[in-house]
Each structure stands twice: as structure tokens, then as C-alpha cells.
Protein backbone atom coordinates (compact mmCIF):
# COMPACT_ATOMS: atom_id res chain seq x y z
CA UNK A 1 -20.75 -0.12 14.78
CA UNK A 2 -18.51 1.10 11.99
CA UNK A 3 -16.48 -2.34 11.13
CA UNK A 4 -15.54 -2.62 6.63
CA UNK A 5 -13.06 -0.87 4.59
CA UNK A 6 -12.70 1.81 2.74
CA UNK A 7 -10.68 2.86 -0.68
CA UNK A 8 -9.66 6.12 -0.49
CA UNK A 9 -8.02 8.02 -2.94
CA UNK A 10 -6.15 10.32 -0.89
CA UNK A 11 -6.12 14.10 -2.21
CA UNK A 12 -2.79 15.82 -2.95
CA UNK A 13 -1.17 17.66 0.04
CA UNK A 14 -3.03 15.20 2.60
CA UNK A 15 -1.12 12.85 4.97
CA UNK A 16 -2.47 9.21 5.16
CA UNK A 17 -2.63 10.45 9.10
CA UNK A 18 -4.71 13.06 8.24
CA UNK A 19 -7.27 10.33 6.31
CA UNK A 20 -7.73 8.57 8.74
CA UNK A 21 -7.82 11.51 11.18
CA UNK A 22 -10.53 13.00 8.74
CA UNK A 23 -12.61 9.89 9.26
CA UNK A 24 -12.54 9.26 12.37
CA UNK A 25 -14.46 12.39 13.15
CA UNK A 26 -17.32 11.23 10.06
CA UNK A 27 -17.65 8.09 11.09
CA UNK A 28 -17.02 8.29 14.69
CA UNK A 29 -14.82 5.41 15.58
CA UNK A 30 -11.08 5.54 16.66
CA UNK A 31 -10.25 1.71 15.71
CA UNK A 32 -8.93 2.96 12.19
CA UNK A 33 -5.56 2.29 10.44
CA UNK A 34 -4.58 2.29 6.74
CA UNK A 35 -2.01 0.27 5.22
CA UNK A 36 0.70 1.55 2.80
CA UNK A 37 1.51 5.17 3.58
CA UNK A 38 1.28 7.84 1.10
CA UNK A 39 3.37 10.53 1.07
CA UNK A 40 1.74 14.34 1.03
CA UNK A 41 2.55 14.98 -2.87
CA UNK A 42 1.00 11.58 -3.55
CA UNK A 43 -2.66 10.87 -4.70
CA UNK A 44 -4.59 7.38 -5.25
CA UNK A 45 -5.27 4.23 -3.69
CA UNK A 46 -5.26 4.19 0.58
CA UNK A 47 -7.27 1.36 1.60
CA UNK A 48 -7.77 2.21 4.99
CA UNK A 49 -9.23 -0.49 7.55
CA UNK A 50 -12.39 0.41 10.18
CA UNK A 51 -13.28 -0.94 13.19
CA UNK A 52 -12.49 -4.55 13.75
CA UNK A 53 -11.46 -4.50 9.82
CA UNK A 54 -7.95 -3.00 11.54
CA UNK A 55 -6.91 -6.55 12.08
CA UNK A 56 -6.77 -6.93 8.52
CA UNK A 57 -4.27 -3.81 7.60
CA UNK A 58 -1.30 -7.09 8.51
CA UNK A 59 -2.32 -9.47 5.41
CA UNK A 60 -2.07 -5.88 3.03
CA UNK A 61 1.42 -5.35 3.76
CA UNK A 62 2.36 -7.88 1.74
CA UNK A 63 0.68 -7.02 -1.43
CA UNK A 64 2.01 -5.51 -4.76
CA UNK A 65 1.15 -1.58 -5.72
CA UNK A 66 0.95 0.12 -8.83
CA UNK A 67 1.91 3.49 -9.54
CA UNK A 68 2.20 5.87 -12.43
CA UNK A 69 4.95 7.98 -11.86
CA UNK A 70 6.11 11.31 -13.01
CA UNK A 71 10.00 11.45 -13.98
CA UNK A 72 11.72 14.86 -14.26
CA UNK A 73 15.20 14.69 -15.63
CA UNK A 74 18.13 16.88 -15.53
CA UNK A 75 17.30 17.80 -11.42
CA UNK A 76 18.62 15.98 -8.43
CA UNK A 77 16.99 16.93 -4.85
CA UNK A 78 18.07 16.02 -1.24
CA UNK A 79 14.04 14.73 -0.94
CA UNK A 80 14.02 12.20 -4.61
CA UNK A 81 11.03 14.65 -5.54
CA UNK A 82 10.38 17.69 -6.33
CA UNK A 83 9.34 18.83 -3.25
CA UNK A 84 12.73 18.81 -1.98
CA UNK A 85 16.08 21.30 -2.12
CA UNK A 86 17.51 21.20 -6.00
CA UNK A 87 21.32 19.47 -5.21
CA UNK A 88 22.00 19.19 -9.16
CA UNK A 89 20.58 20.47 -12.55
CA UNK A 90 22.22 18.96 -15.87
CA UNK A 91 21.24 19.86 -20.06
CA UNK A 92 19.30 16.70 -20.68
CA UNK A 93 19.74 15.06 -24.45
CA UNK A 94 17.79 11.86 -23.31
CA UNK A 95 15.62 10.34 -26.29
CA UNK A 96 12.34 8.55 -25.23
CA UNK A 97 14.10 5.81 -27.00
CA UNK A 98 17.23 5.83 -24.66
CA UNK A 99 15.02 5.91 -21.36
CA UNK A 100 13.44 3.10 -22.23
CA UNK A 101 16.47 1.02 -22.84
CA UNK A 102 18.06 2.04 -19.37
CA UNK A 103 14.79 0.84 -18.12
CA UNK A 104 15.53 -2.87 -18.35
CA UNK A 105 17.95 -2.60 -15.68
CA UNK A 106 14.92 -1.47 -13.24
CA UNK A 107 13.29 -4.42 -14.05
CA UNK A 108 12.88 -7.88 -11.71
CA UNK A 109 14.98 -7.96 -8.27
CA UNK A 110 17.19 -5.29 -7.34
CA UNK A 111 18.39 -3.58 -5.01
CA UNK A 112 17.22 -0.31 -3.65
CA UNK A 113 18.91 2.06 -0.93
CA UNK A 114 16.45 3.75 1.17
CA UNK A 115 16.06 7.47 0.71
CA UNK A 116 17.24 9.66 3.38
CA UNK A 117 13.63 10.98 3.91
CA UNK A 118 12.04 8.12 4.60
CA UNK A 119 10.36 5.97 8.21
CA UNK A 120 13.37 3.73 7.48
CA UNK A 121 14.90 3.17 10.89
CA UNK A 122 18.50 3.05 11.74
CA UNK A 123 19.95 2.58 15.01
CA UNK A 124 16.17 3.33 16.05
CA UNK A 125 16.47 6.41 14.30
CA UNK A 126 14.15 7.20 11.55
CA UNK A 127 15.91 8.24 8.84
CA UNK A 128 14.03 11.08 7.98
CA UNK A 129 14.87 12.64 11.24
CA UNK A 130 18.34 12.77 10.42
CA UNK A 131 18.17 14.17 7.60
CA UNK A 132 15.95 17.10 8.76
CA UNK A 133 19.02 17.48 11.10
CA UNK A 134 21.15 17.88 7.79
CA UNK A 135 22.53 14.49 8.69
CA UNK A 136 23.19 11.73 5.79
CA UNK A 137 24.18 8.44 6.58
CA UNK A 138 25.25 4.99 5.07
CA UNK A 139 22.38 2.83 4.14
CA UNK A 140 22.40 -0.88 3.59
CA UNK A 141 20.41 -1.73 0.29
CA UNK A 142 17.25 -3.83 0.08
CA UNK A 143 15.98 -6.56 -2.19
CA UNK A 144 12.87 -5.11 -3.60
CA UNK A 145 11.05 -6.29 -6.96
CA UNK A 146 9.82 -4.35 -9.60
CA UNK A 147 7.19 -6.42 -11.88
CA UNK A 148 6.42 -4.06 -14.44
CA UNK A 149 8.21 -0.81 -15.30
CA UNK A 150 6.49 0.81 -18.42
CA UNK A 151 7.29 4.10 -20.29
CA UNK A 152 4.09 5.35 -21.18
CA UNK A 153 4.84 8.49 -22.37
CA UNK A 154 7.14 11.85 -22.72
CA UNK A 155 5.52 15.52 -21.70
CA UNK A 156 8.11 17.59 -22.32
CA UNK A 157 11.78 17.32 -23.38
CA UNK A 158 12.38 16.32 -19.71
CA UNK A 159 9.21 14.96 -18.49
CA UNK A 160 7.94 11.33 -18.70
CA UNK A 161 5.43 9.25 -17.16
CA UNK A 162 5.90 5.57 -15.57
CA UNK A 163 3.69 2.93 -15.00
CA UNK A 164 5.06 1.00 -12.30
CA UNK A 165 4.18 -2.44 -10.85
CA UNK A 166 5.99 -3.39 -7.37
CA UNK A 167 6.72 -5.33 -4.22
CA UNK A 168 6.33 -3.82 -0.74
CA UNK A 169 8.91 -1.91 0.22
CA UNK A 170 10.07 -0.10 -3.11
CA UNK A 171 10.44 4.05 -3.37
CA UNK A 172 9.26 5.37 -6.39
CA UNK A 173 11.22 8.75 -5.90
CA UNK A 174 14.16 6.03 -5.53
CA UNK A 175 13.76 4.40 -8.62
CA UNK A 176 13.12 7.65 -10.32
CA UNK A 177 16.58 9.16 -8.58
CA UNK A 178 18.29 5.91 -9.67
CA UNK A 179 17.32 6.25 -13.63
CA UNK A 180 18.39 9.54 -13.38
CA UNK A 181 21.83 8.39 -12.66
CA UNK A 182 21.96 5.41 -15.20
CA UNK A 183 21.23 8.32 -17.81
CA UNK A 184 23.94 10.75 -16.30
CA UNK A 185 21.75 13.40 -15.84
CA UNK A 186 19.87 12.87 -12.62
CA UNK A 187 16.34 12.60 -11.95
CA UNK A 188 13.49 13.32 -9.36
CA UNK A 189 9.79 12.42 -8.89
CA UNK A 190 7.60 15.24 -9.78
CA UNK A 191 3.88 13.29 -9.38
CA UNK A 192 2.92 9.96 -8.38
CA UNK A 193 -0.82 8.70 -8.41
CA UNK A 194 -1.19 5.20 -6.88
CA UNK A 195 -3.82 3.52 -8.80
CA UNK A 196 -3.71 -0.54 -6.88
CA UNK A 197 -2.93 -1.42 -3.44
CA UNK A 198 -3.73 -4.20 -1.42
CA UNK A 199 -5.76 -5.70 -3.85
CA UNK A 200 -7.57 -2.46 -4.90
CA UNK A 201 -7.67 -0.51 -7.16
CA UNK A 202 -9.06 3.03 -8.47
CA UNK A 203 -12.24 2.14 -9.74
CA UNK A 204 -12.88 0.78 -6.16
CA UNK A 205 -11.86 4.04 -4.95
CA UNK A 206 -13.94 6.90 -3.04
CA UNK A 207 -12.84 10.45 -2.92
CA UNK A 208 -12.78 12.09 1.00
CA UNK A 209 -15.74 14.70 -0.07
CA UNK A 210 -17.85 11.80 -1.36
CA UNK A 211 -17.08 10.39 2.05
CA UNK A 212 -18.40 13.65 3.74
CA UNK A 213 -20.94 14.62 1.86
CA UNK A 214 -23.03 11.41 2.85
CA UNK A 215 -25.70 11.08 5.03
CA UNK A 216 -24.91 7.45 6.17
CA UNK A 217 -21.87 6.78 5.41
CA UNK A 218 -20.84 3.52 7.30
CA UNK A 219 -23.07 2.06 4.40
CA UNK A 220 -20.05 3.16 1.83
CA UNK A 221 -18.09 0.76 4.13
CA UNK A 222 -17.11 -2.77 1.90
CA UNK A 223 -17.23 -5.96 4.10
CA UNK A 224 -14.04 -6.62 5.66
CA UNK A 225 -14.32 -10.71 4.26
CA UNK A 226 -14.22 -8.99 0.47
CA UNK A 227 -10.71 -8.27 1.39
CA UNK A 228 -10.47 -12.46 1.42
CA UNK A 229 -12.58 -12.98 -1.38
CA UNK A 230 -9.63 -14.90 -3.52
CA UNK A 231 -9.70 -17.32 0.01
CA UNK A 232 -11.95 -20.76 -0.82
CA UNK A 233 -14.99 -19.87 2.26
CA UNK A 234 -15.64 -22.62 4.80
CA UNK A 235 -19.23 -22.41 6.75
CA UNK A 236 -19.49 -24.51 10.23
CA UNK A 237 -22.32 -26.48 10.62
CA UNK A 238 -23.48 -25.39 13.94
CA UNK A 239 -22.89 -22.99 16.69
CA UNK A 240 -21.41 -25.06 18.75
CA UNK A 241 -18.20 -25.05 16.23
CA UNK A 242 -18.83 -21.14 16.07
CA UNK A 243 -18.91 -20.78 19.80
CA UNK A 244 -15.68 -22.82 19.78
CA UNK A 245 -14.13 -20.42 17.22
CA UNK A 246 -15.55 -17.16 19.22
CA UNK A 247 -13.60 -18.97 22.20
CA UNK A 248 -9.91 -19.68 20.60
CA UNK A 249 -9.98 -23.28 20.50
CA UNK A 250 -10.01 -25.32 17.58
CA UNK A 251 -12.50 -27.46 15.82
CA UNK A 252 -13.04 -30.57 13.86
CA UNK A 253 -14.00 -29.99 10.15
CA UNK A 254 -14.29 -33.11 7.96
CA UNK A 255 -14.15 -33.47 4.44
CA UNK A 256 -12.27 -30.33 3.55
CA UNK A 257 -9.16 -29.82 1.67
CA UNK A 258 -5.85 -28.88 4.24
CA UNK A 259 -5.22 -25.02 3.77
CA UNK A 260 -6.84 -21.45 4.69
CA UNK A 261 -10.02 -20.71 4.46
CA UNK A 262 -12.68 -17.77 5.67
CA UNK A 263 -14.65 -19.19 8.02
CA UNK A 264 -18.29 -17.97 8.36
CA UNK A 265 -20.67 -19.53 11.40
CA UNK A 266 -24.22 -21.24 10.25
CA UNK A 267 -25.80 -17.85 10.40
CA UNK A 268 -23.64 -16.25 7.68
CA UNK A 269 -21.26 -14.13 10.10
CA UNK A 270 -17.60 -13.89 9.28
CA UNK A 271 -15.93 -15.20 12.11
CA UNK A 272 -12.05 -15.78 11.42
CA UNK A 273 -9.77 -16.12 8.81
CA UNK A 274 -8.40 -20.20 9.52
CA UNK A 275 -5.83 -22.66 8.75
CA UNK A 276 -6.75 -26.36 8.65
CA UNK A 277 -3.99 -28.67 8.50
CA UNK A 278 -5.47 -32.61 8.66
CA UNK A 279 -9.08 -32.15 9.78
CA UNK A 280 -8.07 -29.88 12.64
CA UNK A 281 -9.28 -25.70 11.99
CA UNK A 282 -6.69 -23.32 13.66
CA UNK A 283 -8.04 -19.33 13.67
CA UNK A 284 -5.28 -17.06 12.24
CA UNK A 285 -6.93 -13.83 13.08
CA UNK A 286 -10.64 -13.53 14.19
CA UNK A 287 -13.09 -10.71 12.91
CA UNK A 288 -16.40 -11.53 14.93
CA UNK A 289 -17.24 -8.14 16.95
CA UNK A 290 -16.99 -9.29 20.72
């Protein structure tokens, strides 16, 4: 059975649904999610989860991404990008020099407001639905962190690209709207490539027709304990303790440190990512196939 993960780097114009709809069909199993959704005009890093590797997508949520980011000045949409309705056009007289002073205040924890087209939910209304209704409503700003935020260079007199490192949570058509504004001239995404997510990153990263065009291609699949590889590994002794682990209950392990750990049983199977707190070994979330 099909049970790893895969780094996809999602083709322009493609939903993440449509991924993992793609792959369902090649590798023919329905238990697949992804985690961090890519929108259409976006390209790069989807690590998408397969098989019993879906129980993993929870731990990715939390991870940082990276992005390099394509800021147009001088336009303002109802969308933050460029695929959306032009609201604004301004002359732009912006130096490379004075973008990346406004930059700074980007930087570290700030607050964001959620675009208008986005999943956000309010009054268990996604946003996004509103706005397709031509409805705009208040939104309550969110603590998000940007790590790194790096000019890396200017295309044209209006045109730059960003390198940006962030937490969960943070819209890069936002921050590219809010810029806009610090400059007095507006702003709007017009190309974003995510190039780390979850932990991976480009290099990891296999396109949809490499996907297709091979002949076995559950064996492109990376083991879903890689995605724990920065986790210390803890091997039971005997199967006994991995029958106890298969079951739910707890176990006994002596002489290892209090914390979590990837458990494997004494043949070499990865059974559970584990807590153990004084002696005692807790499963988190099991990965055995039952």
C-alpha cells in the first residue's frame, strides 16, 4: 500500500485540490491530504501526505515557509494579486533604496489582517465567499511573524522580488498589499514560488509529470519517519512492548532521557511518534498500518 510523502512542486494554475486529486488516480489511494494550501497563481513546495502518512499533515502546520515573492507597485486589486480587479493605479517614484528601508517595519511580529479572499472564517463564513458576493467586512488582525524579509532584486521600475521567511498563517499578497501602502503607492503580488515548507524544500521537490511519467511510482514516495528525522529515535526491545504500542497502552522504557521520540519496534517498523515523561512511553500519534 501507498503510505510516504511526497514534495510536490505544484505547477502554476493548479489547485493544491487538484494535486492531490491528480494523485490519487496515479497512485490509487484516497487517504491523501497536503498541508499548506497553495493558491492557483502559486508554484513550489506542497508536501502532500499518502496513506497512513495523512496523520502527519497536523505536526506541518506548524512549520515556517519560505517564499520569493513578486511585488508590483503602483496597482491595488480587490484579490492582493494580480489576478484580481485593478481598485487603484498610482506614478510610482520608489527607489530600490526606499523599499528596502520601509521593509524593516515588515520585519519580526506584526500584525496582519486577513485578505478578503481568503478560507478565513467569520461568523462560519469563509471570507472569500463574501467577497465573491461583493461583500467586505471588518477583520480582526492576527499576530503573524515574519523571520526574514529580503529585497533581492528590482525588474523593472515597478517590479521587485522578495525573499520571504514566515510563520504559519502569514499572506504574502498581504504583506505585499501592506508595503504598497507604507510607500503610498499601493502594491499587489504578481508571482510567488514557495521554495520550503514543512521542513522541505525545492531540491526535495518532484514535478507532477515526473510523478506520471513513472512506472512505479509509490517508490518516489519518502518514508513518512523522514518527516521526524530531527526527533532523537527510540527502538523497543521486544514485541511484546510493540504489541503494547499497536494496542494504545503504554510501556515501560528505562534508561532514556524524558521527551519525544520516534519509536520503531525490534524489527525496524515505525510504529508511533511518543512522549515519555519519567520512564513511562505515551503514543502521540501512531503510523503502523493496521
Amino acid at each position: 500500500m501507498a503510505n510516504g510523502i511526497l514534495v510536490i512542486d505544484k505547477p502554476q494554475d493548479w489547485t493544491s485540490h487538484d494535486v492531490v486529486a491528480k494523485l490519487r488516480g496515479i497512485l490509487h489511494e484516497k487517504r491523501i491530504g497536503h498541508a499548506g494550501t497553495l493558491d492557483p497563481m502559486a508554484t513550489g513546495v506542497l508536501p502532500v501526505f499518502v496513506g497512513r502518512a495523512t496523520r502527519a499533515v497536523e505536526f506541518a502546520a506548524d512549520r515556517e515557509k519560505e517564499y520569493v515573492a513578486g511585488l508590483r507597485l503602483g496597482i491595488v486589486t480587490d484579490t492582493q494579486d494580480i489576478t484580481g480587479t485593478i481598485r487603484e493605479t498610482h506614478d510610482v517614484h520608489v527607489s530600490r533604496e526606499a523599499l528596502d528601508s520601509v521593509l524593516n517595519r515588515f520585519r519580526g511580529e506584526i500584525q496582519q489582517i486577513p485578505p478578503m479572499y481568503s478560507a478565513v472564517k467569520k461568523n462560519g463564513k469563509k471570507l472569500y465567499e463574501l467577497a465573491r458576493r461583493g461583500e467586505e467586512i471588518e477583520r480582526e488582525p492576527r499576530p503573524i511573524t515574519v523571520f526574514e524579509l529580503e529585497l533581492v532584486e528590482q525588474n523593472a521600475e515597478t517590479d521587485f522580488i522578495l525573499r520571504v521567511l514566515c510563520s504559519k498563517g502569514t499572506y504574502v499578497r498581504t504583506l505585499c498589499h501592506d508595503i504598497g501602502r507604507a510607500l503610498g503607492c499601493g502594491g499587489t503580488l504578481y508571482s510567488l514560488r514557495r521554495t520550503k515548507s514543512a521542513g522541505f524544500d525545492l531540491s526535495q521537490s518532484l514535478t507532477m509529470e515526473r510523478i506520471a511519467e513513472e512506472s512505479d511510482p509509490i517508490s518516489l514516495l519518502l518514508p513518512v519517519d523522514a518527516y521526524f528525522s530531527d526527533t532523537p529515535a527510540l527502538s523497543l526491545e521486544n514485541t511484546e512492548k510493540e504489541q503494547k504500542i499497536r494496542n494504545g497502552s503504554a510501556v515501560q522504557v528505562a534508561g532514556q532521557t524524558d521527551g519525544i521520540y520516534r519509536v520503531y519496534g525490534p524489527g525496524g517498523d515505525f510504529l508511533a511518534l511518543s512522549r515519555l515523561e519519567q520512564g513511562r512511553l505515551i503514543t502521540i500519534k501512531s503510523f503502523f498500518e493496521v
